[in-house]
N, C-alpha and C. Protein backbone atom coordinates (compact mmCIF):
# COMPACT_ATOMS: atom_id res chain seq x y z
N UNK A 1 -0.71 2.21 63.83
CA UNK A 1 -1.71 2.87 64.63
C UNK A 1 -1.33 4.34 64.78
N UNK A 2 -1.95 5.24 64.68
CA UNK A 2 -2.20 6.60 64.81
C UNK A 2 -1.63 7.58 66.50
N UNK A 3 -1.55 7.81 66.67
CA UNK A 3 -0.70 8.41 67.89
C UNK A 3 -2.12 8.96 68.76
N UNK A 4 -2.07 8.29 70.08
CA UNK A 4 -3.63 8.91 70.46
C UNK A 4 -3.23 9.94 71.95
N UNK A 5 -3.34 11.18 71.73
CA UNK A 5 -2.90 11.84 72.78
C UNK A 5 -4.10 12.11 73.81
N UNK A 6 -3.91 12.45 75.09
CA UNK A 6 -5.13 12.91 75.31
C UNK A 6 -5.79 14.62 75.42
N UNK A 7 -4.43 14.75 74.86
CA UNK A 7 -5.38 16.40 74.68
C UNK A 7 -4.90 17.07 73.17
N UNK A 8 -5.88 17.42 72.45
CA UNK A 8 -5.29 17.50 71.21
C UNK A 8 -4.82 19.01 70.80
N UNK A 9 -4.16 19.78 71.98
CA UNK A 9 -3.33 20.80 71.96
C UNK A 9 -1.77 19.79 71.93
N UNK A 10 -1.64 18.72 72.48
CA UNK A 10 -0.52 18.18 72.34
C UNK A 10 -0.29 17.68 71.26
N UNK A 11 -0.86 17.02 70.30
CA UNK A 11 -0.72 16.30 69.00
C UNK A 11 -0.27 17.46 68.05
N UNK A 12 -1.23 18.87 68.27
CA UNK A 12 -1.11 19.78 67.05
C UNK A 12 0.43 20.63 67.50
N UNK A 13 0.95 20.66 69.15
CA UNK A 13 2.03 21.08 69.10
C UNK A 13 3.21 19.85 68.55
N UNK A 14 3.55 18.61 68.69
CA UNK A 14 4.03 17.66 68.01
C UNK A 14 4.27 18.05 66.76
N UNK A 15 2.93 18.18 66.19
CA UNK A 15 2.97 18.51 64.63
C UNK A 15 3.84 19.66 64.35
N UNK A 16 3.62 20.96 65.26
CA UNK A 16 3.86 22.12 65.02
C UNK A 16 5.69 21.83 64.63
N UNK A 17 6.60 20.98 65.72
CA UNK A 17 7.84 21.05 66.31
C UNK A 17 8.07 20.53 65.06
N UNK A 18 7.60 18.91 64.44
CA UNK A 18 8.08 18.14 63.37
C UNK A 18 8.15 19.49 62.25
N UNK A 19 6.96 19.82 61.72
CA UNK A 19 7.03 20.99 60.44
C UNK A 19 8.16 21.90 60.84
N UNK A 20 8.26 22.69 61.62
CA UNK A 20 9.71 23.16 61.90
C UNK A 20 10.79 22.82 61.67
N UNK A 21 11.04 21.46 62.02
CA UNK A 21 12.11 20.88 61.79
C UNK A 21 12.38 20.79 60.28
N UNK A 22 11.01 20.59 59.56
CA UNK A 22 10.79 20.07 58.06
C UNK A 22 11.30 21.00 57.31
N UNK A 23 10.66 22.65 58.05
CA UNK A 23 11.67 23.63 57.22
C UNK A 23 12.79 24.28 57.01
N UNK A 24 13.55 23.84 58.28
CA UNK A 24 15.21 23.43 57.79
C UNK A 24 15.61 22.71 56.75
N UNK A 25 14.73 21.56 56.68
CA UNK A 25 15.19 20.33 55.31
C UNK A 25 14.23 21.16 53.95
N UNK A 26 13.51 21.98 53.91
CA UNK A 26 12.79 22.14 53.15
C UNK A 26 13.69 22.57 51.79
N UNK A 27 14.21 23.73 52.29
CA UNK A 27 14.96 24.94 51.05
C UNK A 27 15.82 23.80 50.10
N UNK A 28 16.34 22.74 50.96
CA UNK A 28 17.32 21.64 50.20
C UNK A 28 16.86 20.75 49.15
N UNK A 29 15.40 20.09 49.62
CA UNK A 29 14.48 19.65 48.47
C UNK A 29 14.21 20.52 47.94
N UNK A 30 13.28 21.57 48.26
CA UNK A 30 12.87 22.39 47.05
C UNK A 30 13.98 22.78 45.79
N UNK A 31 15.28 23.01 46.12
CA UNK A 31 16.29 23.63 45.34
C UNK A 31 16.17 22.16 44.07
N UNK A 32 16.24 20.71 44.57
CA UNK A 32 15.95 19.97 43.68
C UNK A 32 14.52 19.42 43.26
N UNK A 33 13.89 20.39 43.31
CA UNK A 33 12.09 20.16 42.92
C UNK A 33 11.54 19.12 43.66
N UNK A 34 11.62 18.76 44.74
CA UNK A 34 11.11 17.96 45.92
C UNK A 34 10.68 18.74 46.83
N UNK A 35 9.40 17.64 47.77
CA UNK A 35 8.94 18.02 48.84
C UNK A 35 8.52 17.13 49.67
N UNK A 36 8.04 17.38 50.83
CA UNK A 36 7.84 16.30 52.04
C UNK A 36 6.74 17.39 52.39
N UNK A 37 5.97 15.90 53.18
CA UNK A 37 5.09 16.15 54.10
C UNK A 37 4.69 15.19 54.84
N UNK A 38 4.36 15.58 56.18
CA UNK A 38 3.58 14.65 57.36
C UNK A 38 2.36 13.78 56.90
N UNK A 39 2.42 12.18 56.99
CA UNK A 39 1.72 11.64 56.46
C UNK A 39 0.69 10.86 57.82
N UNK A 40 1.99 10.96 58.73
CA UNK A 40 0.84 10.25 60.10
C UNK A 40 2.11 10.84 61.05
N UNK A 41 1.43 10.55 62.37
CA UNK A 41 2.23 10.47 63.42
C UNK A 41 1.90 9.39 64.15
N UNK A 42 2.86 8.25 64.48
CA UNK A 42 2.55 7.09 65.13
C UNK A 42 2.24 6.90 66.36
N UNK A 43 2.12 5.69 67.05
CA UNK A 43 2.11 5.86 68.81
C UNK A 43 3.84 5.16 68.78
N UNK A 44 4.36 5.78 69.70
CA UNK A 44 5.86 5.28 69.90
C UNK A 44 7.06 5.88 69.16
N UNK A 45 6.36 6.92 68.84
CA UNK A 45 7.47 7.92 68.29
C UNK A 45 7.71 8.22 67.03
N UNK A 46 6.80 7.43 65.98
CA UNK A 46 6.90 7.24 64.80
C UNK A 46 6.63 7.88 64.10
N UNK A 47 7.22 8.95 63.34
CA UNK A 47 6.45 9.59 61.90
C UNK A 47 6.83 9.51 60.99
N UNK A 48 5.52 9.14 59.88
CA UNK A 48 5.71 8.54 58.27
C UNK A 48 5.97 9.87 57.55
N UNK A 49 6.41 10.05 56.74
CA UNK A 49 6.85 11.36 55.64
C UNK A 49 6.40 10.57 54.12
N UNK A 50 5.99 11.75 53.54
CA UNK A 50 5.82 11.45 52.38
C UNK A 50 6.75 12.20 51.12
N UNK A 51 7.13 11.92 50.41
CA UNK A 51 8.29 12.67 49.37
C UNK A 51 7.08 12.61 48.01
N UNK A 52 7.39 14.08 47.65
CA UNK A 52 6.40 14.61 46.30
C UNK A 52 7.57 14.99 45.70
N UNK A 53 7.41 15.30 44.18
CA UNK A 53 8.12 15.84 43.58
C UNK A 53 9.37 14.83 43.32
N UNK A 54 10.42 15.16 42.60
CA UNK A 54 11.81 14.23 42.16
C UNK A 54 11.97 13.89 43.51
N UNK A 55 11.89 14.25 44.82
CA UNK A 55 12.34 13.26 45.89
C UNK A 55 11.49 12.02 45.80
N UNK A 56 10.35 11.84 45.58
CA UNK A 56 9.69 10.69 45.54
C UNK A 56 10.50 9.33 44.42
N UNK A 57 10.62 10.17 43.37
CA UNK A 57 12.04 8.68 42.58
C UNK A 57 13.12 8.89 43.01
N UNK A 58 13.38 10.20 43.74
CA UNK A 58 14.98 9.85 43.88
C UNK A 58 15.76 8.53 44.84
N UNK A 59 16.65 8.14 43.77
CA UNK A 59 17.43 6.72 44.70
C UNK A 59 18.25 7.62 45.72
N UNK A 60 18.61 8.66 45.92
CA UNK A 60 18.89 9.00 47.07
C UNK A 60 17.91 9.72 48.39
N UNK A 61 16.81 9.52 47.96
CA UNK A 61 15.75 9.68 49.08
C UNK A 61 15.98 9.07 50.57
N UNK A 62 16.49 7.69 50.58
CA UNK A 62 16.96 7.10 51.53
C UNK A 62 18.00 7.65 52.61
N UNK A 63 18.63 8.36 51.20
CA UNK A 63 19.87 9.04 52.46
C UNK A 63 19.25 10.68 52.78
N UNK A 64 18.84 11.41 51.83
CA UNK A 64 18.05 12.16 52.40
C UNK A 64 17.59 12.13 53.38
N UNK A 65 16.75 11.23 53.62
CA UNK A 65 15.93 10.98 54.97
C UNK A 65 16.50 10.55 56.21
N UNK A 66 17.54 9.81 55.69
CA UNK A 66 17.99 9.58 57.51
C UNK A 66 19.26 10.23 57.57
N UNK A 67 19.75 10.94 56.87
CA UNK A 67 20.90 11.92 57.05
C UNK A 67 20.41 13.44 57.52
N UNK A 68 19.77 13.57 56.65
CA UNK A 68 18.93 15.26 56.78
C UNK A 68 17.75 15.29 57.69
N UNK A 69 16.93 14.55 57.20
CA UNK A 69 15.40 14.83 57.33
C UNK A 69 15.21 14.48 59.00
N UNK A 70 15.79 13.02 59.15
CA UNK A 70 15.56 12.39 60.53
C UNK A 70 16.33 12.66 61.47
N UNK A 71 17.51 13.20 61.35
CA UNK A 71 18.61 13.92 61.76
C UNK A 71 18.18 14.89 62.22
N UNK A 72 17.40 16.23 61.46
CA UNK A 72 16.87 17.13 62.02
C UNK A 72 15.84 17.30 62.65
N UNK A 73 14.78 16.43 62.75
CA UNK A 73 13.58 15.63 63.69
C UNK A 73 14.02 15.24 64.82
N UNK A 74 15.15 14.27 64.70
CA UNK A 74 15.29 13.61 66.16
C UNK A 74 15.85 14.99 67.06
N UNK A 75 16.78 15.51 66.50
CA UNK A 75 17.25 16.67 67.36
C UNK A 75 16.44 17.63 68.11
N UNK A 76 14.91 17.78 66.74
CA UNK A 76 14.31 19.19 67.45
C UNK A 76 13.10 18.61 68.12
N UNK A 77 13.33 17.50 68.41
CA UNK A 77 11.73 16.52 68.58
C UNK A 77 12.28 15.70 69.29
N UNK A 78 11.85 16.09 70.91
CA UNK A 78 13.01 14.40 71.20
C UNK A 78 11.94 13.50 71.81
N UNK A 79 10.37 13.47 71.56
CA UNK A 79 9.48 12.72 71.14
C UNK A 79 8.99 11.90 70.41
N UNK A 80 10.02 11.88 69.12
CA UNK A 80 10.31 11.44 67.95
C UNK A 80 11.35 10.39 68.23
N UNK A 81 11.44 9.24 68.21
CA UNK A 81 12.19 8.21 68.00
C UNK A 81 12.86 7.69 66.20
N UNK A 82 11.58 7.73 65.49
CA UNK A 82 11.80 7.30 64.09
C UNK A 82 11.14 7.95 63.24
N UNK A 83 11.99 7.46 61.60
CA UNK A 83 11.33 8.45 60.53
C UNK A 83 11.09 7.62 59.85
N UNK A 84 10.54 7.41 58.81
CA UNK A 84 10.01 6.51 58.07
C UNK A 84 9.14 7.49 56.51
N UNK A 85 9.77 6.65 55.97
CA UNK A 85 8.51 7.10 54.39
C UNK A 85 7.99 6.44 53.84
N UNK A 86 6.54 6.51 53.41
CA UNK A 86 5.67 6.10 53.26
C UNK A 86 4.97 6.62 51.11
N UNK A 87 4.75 5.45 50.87
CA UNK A 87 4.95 5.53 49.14
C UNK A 87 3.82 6.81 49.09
């Protein structure tokens, strides 16, 4: 389910904090021709990521993501409980 706020200055600042965070992790994928992006934001803290580019086959995507990616989310987002990727 979709994250239902009731004022949607709050959802687009959410968004704003996660992408921030994203472009700390960004310069690191890009250097290996990968990219991410916000695919949803859940109710309960949840946001799906999507991996484009060689992060999408990479077998180390996994650690990417919860070493780097979710690592730097939970820190700058403390609205954010979980990360998750989504095919």
């Amino acid at each position: 389910m979709i994250l239902r706020m009731t004022d949607q200055t709050d959802t687009t600042a959410l968004r704003e904090k996660i992408e921030a965070a994203l472009d700390v992790c960004r310069p690191f994928l890009h250097a290996d021709g990968g990219e991410v992006e916000i695919s949803r934001i859940c109710e309960g803290g949840v946001v799906e990521l999507r991996f484009h580019g060689t992060c999408a086959m990479c077998a180390m995507s996994k650690m990417t993501l919860r070493a780097g990616i979710e690592r730097a989310i939970l820190r700058s987002v403390p609205e954010i409980r979980r990360v998750e990727s989504v095919g």
